[in-house]
N, C-alpha and C. Protein backbone atom coordinates (compact mmCIF):
# COMPACT_ATOMS: atom_id res chain seq x y z
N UNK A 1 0.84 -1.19 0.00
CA UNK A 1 0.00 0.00 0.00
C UNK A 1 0.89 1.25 0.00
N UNK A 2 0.39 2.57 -0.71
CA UNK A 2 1.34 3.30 -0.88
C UNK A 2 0.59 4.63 -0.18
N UNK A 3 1.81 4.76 0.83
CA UNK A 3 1.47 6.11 2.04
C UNK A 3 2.51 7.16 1.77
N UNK A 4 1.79 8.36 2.21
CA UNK A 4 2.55 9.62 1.88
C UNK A 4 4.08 9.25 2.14
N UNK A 5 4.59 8.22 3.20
CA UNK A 5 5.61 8.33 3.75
C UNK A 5 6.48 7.76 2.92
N UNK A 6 5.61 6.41 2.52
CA UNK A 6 6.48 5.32 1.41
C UNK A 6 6.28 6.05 -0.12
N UNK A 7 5.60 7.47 -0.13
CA UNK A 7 5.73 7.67 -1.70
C UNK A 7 7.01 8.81 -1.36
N UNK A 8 7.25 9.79 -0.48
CA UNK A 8 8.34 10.52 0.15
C UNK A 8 9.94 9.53 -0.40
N UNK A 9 9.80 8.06 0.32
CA UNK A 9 11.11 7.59 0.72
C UNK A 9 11.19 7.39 -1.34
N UNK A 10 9.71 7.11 -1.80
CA UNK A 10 10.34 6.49 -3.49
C UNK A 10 11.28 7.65 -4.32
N UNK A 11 10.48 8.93 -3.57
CA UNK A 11 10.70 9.88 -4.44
C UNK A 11 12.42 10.46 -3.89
N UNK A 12 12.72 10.54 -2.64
CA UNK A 12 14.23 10.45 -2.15
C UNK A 12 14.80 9.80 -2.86
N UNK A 13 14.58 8.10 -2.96
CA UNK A 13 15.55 7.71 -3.66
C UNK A 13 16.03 7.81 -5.37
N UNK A 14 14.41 8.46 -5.64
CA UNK A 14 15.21 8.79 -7.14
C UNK A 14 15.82 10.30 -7.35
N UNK A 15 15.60 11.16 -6.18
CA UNK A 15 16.26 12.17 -6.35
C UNK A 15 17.86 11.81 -6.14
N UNK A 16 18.44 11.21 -5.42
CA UNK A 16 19.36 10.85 -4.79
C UNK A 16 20.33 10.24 -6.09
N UNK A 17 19.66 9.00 -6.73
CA UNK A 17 19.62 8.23 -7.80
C UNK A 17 20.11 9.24 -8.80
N UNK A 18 19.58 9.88 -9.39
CA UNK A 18 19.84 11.10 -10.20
C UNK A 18 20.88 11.44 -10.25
N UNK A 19 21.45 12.45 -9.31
CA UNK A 19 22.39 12.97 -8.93
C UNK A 19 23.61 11.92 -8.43
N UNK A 20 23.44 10.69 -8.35
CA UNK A 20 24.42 9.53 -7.94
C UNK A 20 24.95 9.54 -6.41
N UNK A 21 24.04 9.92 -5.77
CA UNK A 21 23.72 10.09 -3.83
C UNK A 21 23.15 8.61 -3.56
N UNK A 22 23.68 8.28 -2.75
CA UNK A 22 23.17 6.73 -1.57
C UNK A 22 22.81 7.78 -0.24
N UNK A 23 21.43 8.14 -0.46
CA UNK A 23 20.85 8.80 0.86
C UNK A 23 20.79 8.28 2.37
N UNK A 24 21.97 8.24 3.16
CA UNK A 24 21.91 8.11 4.35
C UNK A 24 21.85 9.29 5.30
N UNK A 25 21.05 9.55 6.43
CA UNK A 25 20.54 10.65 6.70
C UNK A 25 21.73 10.77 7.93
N UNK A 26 22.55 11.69 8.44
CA UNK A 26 23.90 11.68 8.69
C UNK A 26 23.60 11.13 10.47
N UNK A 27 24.79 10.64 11.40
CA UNK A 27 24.20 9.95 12.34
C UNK A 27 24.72 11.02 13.06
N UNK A 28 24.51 11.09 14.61
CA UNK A 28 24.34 11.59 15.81
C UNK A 28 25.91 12.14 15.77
N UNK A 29 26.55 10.94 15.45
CA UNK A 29 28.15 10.72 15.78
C UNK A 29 28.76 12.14 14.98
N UNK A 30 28.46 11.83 13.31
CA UNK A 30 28.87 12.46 12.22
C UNK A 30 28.50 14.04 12.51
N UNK A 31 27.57 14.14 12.56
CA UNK A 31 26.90 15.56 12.96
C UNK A 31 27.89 16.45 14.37
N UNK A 32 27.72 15.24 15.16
CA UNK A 32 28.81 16.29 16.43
C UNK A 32 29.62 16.26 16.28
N UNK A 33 30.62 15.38 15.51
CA UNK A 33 32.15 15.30 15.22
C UNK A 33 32.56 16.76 14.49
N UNK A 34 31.39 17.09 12.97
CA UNK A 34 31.64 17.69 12.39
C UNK A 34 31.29 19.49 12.97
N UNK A 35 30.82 19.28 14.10
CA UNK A 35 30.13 20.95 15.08
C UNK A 35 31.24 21.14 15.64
N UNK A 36 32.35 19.77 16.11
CA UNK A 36 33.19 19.96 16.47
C UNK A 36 34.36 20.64 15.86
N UNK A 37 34.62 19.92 14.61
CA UNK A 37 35.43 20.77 13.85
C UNK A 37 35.15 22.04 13.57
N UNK A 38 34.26 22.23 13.61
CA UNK A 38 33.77 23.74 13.03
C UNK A 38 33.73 24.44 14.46
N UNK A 39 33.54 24.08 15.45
CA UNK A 39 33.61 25.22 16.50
C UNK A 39 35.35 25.46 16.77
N UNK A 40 35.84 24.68 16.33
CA UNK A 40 37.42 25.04 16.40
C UNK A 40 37.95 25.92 15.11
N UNK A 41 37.43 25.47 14.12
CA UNK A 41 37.21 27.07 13.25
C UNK A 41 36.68 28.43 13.40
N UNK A 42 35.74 27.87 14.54
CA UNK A 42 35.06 29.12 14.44
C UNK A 42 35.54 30.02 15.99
N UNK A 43 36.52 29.32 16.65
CA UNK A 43 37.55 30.14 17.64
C UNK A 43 38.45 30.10 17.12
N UNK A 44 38.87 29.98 15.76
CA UNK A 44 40.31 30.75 15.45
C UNK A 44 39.42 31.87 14.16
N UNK A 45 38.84 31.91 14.00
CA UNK A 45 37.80 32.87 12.87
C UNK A 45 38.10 34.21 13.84
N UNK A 46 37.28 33.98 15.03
CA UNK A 46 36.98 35.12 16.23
C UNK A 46 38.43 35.33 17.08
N UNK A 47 39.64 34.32 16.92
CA UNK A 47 40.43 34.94 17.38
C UNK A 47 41.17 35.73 16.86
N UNK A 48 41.04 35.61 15.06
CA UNK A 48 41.87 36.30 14.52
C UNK A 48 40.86 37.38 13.96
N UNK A 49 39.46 37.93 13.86
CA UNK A 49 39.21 38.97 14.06
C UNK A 49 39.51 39.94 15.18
N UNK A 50 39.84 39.73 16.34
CA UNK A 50 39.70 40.21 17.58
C UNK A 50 41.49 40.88 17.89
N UNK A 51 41.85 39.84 17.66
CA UNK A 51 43.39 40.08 17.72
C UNK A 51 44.49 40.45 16.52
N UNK A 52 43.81 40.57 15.26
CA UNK A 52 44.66 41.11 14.51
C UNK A 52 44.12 42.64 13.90
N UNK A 53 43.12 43.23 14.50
CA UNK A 53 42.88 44.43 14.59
C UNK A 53 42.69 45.15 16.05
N UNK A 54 43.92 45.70 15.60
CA UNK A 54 44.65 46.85 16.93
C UNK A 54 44.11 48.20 16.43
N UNK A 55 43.00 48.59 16.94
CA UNK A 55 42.75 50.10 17.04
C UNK A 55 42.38 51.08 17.57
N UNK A 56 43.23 52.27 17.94
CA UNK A 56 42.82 53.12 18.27
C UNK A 56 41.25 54.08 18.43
N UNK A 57 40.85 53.49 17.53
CA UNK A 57 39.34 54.25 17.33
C UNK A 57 38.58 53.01 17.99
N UNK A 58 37.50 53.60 19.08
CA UNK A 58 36.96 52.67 19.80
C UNK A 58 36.03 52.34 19.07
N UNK A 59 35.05 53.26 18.41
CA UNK A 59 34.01 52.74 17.56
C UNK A 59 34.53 51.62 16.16
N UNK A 60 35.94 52.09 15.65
CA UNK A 60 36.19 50.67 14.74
C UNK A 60 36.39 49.43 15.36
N UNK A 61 36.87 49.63 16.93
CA UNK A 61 37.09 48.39 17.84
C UNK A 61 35.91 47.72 18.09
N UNK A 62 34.63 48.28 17.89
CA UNK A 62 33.36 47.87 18.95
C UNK A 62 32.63 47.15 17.30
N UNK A 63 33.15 47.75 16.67
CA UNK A 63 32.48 47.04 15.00
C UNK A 63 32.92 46.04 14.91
N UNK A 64 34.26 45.72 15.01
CA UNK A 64 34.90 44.16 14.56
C UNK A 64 34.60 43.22 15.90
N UNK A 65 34.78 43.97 17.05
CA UNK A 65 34.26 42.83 18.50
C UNK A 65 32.44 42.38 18.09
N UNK A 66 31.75 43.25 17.39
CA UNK A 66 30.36 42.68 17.19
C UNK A 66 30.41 41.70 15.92
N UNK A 67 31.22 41.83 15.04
CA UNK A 67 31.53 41.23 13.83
C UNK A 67 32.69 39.61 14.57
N UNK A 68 32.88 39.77 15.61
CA UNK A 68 33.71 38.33 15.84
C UNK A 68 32.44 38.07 16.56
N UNK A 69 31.49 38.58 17.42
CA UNK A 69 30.74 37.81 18.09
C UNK A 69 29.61 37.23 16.93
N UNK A 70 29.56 38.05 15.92
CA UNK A 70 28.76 37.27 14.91
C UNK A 70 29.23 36.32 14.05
N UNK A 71 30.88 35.96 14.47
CA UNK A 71 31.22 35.07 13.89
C UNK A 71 30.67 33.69 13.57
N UNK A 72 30.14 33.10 14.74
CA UNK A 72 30.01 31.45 14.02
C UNK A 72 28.59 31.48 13.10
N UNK A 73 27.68 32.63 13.48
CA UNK A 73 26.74 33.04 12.59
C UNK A 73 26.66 33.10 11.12
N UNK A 74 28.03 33.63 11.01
CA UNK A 74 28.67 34.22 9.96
C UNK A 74 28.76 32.98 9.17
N UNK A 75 29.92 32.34 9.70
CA UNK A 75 30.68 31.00 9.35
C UNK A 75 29.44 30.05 8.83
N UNK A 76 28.82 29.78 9.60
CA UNK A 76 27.84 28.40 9.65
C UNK A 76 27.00 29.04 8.06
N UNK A 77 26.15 29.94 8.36
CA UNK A 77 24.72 30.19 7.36
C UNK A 77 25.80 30.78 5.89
N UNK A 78 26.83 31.51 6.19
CA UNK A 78 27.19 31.35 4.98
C UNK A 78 28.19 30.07 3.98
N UNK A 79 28.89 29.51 4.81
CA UNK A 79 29.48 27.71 4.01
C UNK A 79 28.18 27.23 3.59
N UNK A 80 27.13 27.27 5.00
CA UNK A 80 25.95 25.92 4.59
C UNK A 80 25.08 26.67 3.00
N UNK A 81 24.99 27.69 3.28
CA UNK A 81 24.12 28.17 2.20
C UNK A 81 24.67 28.02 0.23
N UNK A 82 26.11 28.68 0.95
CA UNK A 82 27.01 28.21 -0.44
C UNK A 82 27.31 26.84 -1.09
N UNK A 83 27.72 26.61 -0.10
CA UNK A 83 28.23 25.43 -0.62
C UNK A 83 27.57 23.52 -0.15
N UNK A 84 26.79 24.13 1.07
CA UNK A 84 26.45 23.09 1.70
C UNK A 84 26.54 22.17 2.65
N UNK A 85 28.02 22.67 3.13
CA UNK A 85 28.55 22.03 3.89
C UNK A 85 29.50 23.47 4.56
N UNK A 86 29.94 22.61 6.13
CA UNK A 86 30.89 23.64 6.32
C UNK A 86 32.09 22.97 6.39
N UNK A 87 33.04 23.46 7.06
CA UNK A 87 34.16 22.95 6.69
C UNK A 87 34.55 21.27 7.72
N UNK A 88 33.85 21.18 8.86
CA UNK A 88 33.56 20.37 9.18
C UNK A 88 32.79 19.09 8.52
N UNK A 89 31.50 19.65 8.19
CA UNK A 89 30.96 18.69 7.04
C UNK A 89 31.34 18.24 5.93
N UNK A 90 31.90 18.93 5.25
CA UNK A 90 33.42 18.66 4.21
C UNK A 90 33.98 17.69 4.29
N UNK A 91 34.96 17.88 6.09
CA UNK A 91 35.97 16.93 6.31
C UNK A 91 35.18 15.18 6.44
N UNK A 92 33.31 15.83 7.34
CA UNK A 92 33.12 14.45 7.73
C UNK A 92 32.51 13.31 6.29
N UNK A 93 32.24 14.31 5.15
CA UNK A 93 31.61 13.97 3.95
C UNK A 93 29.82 13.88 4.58
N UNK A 94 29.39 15.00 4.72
CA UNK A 94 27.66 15.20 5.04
C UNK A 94 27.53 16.46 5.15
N UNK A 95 26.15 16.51 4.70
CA UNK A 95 25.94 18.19 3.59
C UNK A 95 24.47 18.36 3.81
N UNK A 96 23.92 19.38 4.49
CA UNK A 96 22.47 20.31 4.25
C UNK A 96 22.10 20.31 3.07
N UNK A 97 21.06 19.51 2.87
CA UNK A 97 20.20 19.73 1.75
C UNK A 97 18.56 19.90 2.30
N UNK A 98 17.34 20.56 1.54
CA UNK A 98 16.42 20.48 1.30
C UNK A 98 15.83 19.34 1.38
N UNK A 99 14.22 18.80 2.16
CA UNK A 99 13.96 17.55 2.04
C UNK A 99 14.01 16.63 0.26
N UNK A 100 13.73 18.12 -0.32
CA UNK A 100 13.03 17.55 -2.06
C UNK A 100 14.66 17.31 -2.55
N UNK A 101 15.99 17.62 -1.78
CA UNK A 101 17.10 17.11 -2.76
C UNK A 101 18.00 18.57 -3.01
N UNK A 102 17.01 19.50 -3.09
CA UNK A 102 17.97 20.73 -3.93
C UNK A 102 18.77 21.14 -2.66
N UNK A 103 19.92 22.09 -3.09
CA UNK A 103 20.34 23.03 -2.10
C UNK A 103 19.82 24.22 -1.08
N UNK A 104 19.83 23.99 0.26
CA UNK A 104 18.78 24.54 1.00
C UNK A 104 19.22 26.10 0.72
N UNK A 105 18.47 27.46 0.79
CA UNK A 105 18.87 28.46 0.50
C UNK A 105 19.63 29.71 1.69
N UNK A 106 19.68 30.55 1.27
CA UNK A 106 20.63 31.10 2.48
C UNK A 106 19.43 31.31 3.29
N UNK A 107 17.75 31.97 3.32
CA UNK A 107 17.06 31.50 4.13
C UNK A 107 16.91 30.71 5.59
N UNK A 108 16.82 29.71 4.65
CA UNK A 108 16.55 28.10 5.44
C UNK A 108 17.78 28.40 6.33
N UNK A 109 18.92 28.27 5.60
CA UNK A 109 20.46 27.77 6.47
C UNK A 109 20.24 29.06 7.70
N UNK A 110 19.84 30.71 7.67
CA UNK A 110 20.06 31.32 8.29
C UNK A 110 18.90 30.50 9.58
N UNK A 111 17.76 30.42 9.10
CA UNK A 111 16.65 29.76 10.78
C UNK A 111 17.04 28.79 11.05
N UNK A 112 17.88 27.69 10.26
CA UNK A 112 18.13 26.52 10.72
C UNK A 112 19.84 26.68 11.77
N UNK A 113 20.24 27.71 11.76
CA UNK A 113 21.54 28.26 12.72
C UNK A 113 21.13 29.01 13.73
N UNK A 114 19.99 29.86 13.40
CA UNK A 114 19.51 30.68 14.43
C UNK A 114 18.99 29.81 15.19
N UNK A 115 18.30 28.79 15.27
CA UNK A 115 17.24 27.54 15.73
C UNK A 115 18.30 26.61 16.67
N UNK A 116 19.59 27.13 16.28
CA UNK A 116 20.61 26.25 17.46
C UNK A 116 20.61 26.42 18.51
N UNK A 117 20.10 27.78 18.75
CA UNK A 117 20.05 28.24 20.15
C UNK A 117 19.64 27.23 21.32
N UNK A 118 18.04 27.42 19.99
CA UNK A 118 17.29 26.73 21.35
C UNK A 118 17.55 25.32 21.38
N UNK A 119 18.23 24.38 20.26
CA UNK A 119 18.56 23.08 20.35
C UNK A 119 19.97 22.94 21.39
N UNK A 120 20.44 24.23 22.17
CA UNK A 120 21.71 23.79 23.11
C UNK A 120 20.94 23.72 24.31
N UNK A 121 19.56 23.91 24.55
CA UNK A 121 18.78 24.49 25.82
C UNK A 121 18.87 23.17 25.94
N UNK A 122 18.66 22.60 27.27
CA UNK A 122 18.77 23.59 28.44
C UNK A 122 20.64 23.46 28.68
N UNK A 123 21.30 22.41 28.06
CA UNK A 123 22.67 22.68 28.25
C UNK A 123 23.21 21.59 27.06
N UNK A 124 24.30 22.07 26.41
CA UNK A 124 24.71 20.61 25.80
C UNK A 124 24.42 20.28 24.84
N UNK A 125 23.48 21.18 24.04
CA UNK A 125 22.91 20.60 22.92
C UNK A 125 22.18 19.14 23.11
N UNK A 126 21.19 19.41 24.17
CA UNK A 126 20.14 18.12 24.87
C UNK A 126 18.73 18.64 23.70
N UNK A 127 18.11 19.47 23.43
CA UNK A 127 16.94 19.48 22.86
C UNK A 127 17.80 18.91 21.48
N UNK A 128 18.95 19.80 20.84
CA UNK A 128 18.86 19.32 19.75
C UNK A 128 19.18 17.46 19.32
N UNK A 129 20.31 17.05 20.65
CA UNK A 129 20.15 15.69 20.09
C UNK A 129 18.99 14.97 20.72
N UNK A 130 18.25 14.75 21.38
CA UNK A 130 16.90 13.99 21.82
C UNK A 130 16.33 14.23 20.26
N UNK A 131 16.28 15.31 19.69
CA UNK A 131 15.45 15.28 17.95
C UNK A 131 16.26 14.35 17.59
N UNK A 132 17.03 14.62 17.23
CA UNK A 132 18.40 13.51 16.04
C UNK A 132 17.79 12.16 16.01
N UNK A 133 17.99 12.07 17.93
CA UNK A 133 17.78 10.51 18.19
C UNK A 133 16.66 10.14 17.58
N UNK A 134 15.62 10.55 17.75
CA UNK A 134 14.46 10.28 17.72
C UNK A 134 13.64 10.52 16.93
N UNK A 135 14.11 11.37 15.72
CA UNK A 135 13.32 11.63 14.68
C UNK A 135 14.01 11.00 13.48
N UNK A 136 12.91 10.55 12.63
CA UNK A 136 13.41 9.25 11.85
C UNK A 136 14.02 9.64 10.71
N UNK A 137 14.28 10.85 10.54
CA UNK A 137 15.05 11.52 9.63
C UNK A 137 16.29 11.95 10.01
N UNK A 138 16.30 11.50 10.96
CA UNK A 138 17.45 12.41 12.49
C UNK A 138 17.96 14.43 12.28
N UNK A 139 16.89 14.83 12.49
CA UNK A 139 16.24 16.44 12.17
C UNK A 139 16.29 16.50 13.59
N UNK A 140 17.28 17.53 14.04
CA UNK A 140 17.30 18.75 15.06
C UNK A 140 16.00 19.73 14.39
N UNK A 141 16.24 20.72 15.62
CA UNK A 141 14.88 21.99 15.31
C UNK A 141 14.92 22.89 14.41
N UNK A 142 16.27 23.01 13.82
CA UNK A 142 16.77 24.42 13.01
C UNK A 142 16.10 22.96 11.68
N UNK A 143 16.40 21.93 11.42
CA UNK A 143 16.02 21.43 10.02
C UNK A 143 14.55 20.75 10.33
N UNK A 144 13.69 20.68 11.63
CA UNK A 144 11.99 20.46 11.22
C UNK A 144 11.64 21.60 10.70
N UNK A 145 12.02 23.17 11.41
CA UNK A 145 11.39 24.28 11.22
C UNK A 145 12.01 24.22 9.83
N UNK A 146 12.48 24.07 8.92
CA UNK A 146 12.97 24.78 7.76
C UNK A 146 13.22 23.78 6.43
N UNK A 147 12.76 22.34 7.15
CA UNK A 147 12.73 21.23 5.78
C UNK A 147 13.55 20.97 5.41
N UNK A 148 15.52 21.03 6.50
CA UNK A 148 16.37 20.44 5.40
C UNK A 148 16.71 19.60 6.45
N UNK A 149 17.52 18.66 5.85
CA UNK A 149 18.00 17.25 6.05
C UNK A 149 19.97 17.26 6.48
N UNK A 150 20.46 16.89 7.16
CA UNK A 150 21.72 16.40 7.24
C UNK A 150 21.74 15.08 6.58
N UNK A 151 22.53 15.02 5.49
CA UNK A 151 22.73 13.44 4.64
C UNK A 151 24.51 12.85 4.52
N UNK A 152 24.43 11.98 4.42
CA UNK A 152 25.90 11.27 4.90
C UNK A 152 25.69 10.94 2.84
N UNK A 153 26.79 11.94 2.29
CA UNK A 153 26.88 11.36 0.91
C UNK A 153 28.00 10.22 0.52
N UNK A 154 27.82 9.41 -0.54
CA UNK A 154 29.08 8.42 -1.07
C UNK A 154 28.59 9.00 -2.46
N UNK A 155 29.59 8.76 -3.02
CA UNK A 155 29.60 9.04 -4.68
C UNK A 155 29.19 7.46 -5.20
């Protein structure tokens, strides 16, 4: 019998198919390994905004200290939006896409980063992995609210 869910998974796999993707939806492991790498990018991003502008003018000082605190902001919604991945996801091979397959847009990637917030509540990033675990797509809150997917690609 054919249900919205089983016509969803037919239509994944020929999007996937297409493009020459084996759709595995990325695991718990892959996902924090790769937040990991990227939060270590994203304290040398903010250390080297912070520390390689020495200036005298307090108001140019107070621009680049708001511009490092918007750093991982920065970092995250613009890799994911471009390219799909950040540099973490790169290394782990798993990439933000759209449920339908396409590339999610700078949009999406911006609510689905802003939406981290509340997936670190109440400490630890506990709301966002209890989703992972448990949702059969393994979708934190930044990708239910915004329809994209973490996928583990092979060529």
């Amino acid at each position: 019998m054919l249900t919205i869910d089983n016509i969803y998974k037919v239509r994944e796999f020929i999007i996937a198919k297409s493009v020459g993707l084996k759709v595995v939806f990325a695991s718990l492991w892959k996902r924090a390994g790769a937040m990991l790498i990227d939060f270590l990018a994203i304290i040398l991003l903010f250390y080297f905004i912070i520390f390689t502008n020495f200036f005298d003018n307090r108001v140019l000082f107070t621009g680049y200290l708001y511009l490092a605190y918007l750093s991982p902001l920065i970092y995250l919604v613009a890799l994911e939006s471009i390219y799909g991945q950040t540099a973490g996801k790169m290394l782990l091979k798993i990439k933000v896409i759209q449920k339908s397959g396409k590339k999610a847009s700078f949009g999406k990637c911006f609510l689905r980063n802003l939406l981290r917030l509340v997936d670190m509540l109440p400490a630890f990033y506990l709301i966002g992995i209890l989703l992972i675990v448990f949702t059969d797509k393994k979708q934190r809150l930044g990708d239910l609210a915004t329809g994209t997917v973490v996928v583990d690609y092979k060529k």
